[in-house]
Protein backbone atom coordinates (compact mmCIF):
# COMPACT_ATOMS: atom_id res chain seq x y z
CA UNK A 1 0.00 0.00 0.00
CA UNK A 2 1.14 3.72 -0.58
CA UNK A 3 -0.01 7.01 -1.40
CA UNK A 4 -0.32 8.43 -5.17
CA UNK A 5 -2.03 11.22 -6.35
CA UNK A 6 -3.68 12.21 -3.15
CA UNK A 7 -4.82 8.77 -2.67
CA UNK A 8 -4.08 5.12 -0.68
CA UNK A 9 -3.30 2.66 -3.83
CA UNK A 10 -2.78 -1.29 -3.16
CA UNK A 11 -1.91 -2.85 -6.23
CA UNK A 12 0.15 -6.27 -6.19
CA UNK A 13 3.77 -5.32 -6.95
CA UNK A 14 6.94 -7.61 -7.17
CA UNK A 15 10.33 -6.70 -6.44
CA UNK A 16 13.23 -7.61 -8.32
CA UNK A 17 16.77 -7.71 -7.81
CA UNK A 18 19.38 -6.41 -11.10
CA UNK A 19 22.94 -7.05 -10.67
CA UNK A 20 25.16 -5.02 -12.83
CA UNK A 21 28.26 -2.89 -12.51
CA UNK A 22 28.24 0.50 -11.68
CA UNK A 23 29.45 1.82 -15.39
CA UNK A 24 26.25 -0.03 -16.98
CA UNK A 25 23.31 1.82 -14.42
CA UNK A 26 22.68 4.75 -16.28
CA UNK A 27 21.65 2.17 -19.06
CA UNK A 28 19.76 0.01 -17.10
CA UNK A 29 18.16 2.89 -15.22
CA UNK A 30 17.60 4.16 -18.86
CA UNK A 31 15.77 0.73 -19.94
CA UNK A 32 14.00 0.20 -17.00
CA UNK A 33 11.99 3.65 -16.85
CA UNK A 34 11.23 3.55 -20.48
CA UNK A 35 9.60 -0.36 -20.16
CA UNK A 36 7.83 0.39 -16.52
CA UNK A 37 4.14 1.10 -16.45
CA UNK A 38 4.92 3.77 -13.67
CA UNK A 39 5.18 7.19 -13.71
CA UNK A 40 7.61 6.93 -10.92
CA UNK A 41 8.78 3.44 -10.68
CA UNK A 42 10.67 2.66 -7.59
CA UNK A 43 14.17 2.20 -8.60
CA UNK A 44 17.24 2.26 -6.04
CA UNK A 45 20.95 1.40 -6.51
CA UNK A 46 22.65 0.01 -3.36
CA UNK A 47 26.45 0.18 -3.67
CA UNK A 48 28.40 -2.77 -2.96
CA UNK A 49 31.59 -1.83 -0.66
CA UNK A 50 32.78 -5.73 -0.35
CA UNK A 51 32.05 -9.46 -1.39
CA UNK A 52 33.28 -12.33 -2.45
CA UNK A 53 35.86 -11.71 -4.88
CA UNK A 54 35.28 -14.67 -7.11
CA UNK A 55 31.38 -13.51 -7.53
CA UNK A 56 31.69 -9.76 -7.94
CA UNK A 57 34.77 -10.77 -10.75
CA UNK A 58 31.84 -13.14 -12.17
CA UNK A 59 29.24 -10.29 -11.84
CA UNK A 60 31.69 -8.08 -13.68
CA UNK A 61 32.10 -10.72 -16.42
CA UNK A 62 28.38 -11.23 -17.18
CA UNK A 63 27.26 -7.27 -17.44
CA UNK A 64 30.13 -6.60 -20.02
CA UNK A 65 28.53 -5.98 -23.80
């Protein structure tokens, strides 16, 4: 539930989790707000400050173009 437009909404919404590097965002923010049925969708980019090494290196392999 949350307020739009002066009113309470409740509309079934699913979240979903994007891994990509920080250099690709601005295209996936890009992509993401053109395909989204909302005028404001909620999108938020959480930096990563540590991790496994071997899965952040295979993170960084798998968002190159």
């Amino acid at each position: 539930m949350y307020h739009w437009e002066g009113a309470l909404q409740e509309n079934g919404e699913v979240p979903v989790i994007i891994k990509t590097m920080q250099d690709r965002y601005a295209a996936l923010e890009a992509y993401l707000r053109a395909h989204h049925p909302y005028e404001t969708p909620e999108i938020l980019a959480i930096d990563n400050v540590q991790g496994l090494p071997d899965y952040l290196a295979w993170v960084s392999r798998e968002t190159q173009l």
